[in-house]
C-alpha atoms as a PDB file:
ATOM      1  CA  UNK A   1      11.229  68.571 240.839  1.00  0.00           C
ATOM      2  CA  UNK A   2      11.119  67.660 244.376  1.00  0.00           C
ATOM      3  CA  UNK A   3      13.863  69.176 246.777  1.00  0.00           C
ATOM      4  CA  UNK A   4      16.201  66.298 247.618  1.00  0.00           C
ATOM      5  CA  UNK A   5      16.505  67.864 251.219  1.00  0.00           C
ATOM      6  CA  UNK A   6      15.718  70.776 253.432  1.00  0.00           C
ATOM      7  CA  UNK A   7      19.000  72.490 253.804  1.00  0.00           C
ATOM      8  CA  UNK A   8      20.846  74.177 251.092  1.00  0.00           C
ATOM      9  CA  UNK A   9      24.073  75.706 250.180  1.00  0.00           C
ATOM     10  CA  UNK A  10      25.101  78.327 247.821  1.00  0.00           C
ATOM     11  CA  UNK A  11      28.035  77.992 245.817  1.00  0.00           C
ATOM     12  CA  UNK A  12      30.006  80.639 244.299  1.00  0.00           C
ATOM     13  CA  UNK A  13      29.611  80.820 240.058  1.00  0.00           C
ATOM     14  CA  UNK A  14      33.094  79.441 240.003  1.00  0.00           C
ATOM     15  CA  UNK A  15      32.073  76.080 242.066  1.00  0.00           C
ATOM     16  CA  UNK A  16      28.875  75.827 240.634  1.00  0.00           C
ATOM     17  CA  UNK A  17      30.059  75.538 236.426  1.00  0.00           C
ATOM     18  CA  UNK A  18      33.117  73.196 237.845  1.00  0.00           C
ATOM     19  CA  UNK A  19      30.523  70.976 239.427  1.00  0.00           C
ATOM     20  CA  UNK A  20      28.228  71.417 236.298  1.00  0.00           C
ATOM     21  CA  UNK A  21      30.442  71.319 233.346  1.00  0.00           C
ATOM     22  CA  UNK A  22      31.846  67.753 235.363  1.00  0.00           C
ATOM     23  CA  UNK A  23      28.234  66.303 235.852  1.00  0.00           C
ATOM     24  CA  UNK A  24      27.710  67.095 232.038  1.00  0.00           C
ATOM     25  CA  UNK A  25      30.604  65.041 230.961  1.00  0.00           C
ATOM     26  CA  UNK A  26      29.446  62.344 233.147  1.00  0.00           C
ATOM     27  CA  UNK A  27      26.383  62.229 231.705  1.00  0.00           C
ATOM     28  CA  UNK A  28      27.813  62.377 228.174  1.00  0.00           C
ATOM     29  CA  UNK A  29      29.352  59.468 229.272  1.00  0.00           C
ATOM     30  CA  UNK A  30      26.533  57.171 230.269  1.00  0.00           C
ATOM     31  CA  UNK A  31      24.660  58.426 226.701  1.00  0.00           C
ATOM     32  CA  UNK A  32      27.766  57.040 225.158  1.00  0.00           C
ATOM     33  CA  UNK A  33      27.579  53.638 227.089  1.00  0.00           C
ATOM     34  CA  UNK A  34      23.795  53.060 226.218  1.00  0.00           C
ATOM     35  CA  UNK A  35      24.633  53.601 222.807  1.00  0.00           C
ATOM     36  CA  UNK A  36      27.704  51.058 222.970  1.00  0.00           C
ATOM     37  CA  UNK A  37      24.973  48.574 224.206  1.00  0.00           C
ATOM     38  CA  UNK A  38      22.193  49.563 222.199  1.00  0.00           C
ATOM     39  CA  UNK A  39      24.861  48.859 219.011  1.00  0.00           C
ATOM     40  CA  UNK A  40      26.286  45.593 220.203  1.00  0.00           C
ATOM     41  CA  UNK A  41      30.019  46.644 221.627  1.00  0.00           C
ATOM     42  CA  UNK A  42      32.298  44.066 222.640  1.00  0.00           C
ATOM     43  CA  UNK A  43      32.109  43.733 226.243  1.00  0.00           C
ATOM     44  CA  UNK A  44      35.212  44.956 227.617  1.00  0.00           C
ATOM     45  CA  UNK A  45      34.890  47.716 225.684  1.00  0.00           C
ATOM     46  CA  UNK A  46      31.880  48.946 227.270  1.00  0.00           C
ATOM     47  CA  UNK A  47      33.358  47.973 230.920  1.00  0.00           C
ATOM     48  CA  UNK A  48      36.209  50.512 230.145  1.00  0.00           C
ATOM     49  CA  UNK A  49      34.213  53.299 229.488  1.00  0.00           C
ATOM     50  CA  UNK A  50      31.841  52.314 232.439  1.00  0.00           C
ATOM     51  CA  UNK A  51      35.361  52.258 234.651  1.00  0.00           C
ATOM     52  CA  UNK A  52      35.784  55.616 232.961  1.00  0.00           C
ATOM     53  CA  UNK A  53      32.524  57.242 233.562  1.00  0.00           C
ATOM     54  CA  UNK A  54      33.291  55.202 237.419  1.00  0.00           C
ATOM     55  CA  UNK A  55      36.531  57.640 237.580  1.00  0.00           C
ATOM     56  CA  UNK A  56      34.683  60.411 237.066  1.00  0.00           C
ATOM     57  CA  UNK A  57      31.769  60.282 239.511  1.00  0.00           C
ATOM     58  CA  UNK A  58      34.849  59.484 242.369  1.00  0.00           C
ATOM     59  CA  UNK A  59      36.688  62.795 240.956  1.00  0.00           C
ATOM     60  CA  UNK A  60      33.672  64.452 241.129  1.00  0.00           C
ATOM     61  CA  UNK A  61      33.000  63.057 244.726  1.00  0.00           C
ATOM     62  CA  UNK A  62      36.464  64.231 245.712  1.00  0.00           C
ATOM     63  CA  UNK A  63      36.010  68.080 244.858  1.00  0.00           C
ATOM     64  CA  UNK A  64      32.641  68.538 245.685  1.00  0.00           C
ATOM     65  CA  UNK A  65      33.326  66.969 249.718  1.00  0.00           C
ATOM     66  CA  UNK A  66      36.592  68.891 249.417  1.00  0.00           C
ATOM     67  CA  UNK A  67      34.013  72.143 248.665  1.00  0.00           C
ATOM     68  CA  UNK A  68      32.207  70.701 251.436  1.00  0.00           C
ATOM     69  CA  UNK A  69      34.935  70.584 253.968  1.00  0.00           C
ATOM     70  CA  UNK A  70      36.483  74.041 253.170  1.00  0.00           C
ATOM     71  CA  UNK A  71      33.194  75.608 253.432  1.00  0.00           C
ATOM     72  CA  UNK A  72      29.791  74.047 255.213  1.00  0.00           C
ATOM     73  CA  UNK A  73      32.199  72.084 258.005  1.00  0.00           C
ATOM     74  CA  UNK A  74      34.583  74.789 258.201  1.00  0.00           C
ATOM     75  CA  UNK A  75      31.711  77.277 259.169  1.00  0.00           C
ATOM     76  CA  UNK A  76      29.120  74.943 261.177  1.00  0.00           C
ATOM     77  CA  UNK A  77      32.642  74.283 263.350  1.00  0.00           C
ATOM     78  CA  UNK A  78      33.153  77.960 263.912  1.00  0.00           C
ATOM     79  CA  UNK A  79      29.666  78.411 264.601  1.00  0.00           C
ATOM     80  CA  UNK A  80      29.504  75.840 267.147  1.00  0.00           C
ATOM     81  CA  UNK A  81      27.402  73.151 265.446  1.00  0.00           C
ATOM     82  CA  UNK A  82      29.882  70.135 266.407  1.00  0.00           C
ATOM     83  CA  UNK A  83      27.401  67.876 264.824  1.00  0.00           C
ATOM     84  CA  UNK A  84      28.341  68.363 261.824  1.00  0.00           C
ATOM     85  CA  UNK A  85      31.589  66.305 262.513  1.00  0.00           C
ATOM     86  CA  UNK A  86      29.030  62.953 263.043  1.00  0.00           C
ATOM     87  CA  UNK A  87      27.611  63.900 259.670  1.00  0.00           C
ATOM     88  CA  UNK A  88      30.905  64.238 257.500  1.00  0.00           C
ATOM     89  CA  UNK A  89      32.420  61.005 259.345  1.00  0.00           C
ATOM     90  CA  UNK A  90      28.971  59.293 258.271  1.00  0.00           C
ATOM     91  CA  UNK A  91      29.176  60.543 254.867  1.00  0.00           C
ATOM     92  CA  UNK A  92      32.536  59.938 253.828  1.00  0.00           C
ATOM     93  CA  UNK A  93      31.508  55.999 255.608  1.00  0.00           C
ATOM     94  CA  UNK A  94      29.427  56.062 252.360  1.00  0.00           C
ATOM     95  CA  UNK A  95      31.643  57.046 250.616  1.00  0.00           C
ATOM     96  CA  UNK A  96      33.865  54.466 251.290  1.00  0.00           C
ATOM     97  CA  UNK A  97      31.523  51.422 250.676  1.00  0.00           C
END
């Protein structure tokens, strides 16, 4: 698998099975959404679990640029790397969309 960029972060076991055990729900959720159209579900029934598995990636959005904050900005801003400030505005701008 290619590297999805160059820099990295470590996360503590705690934050890392959080973050994990959410994505795996998540994606429990889309299996059971392909199988509601793959067997024919009523529409809005579908759309609510899509709205669901919606909710989820937003929660999941929410801790990991709260992780984000408390950690990567926290330290870049005590080490002096002020850029880091354009980055986090530009990400939570995409965010946002």
């Amino acid at each position: 698998m290619a590297e999805c960029c160059e820099r990295k972060k470590h996360r503590d076991e705690k934050e890392y099975k959080d973050l994990i055990n959410r994505l795996n729900r998540i994606e429990g959720q889309v299996r059971g959404i392909k199988s509601m159209v793959e067997k024919d579900a009523y529409c809005p029934d579908i759309l609510n679990q899509v709205a669901a598995a919606n909710a989820a990636l937003n929660s999941f959005c929410k801790v990991l640029l709260s992780n984000h904050i408390k950690t990567c900005v926290k330290n870049d801003i005590i080490d002096g790397k002020d850029e880091t400030l354009d980055e986090l505005c530009s990400t939570v701008q995409k965010l946002m969309k």
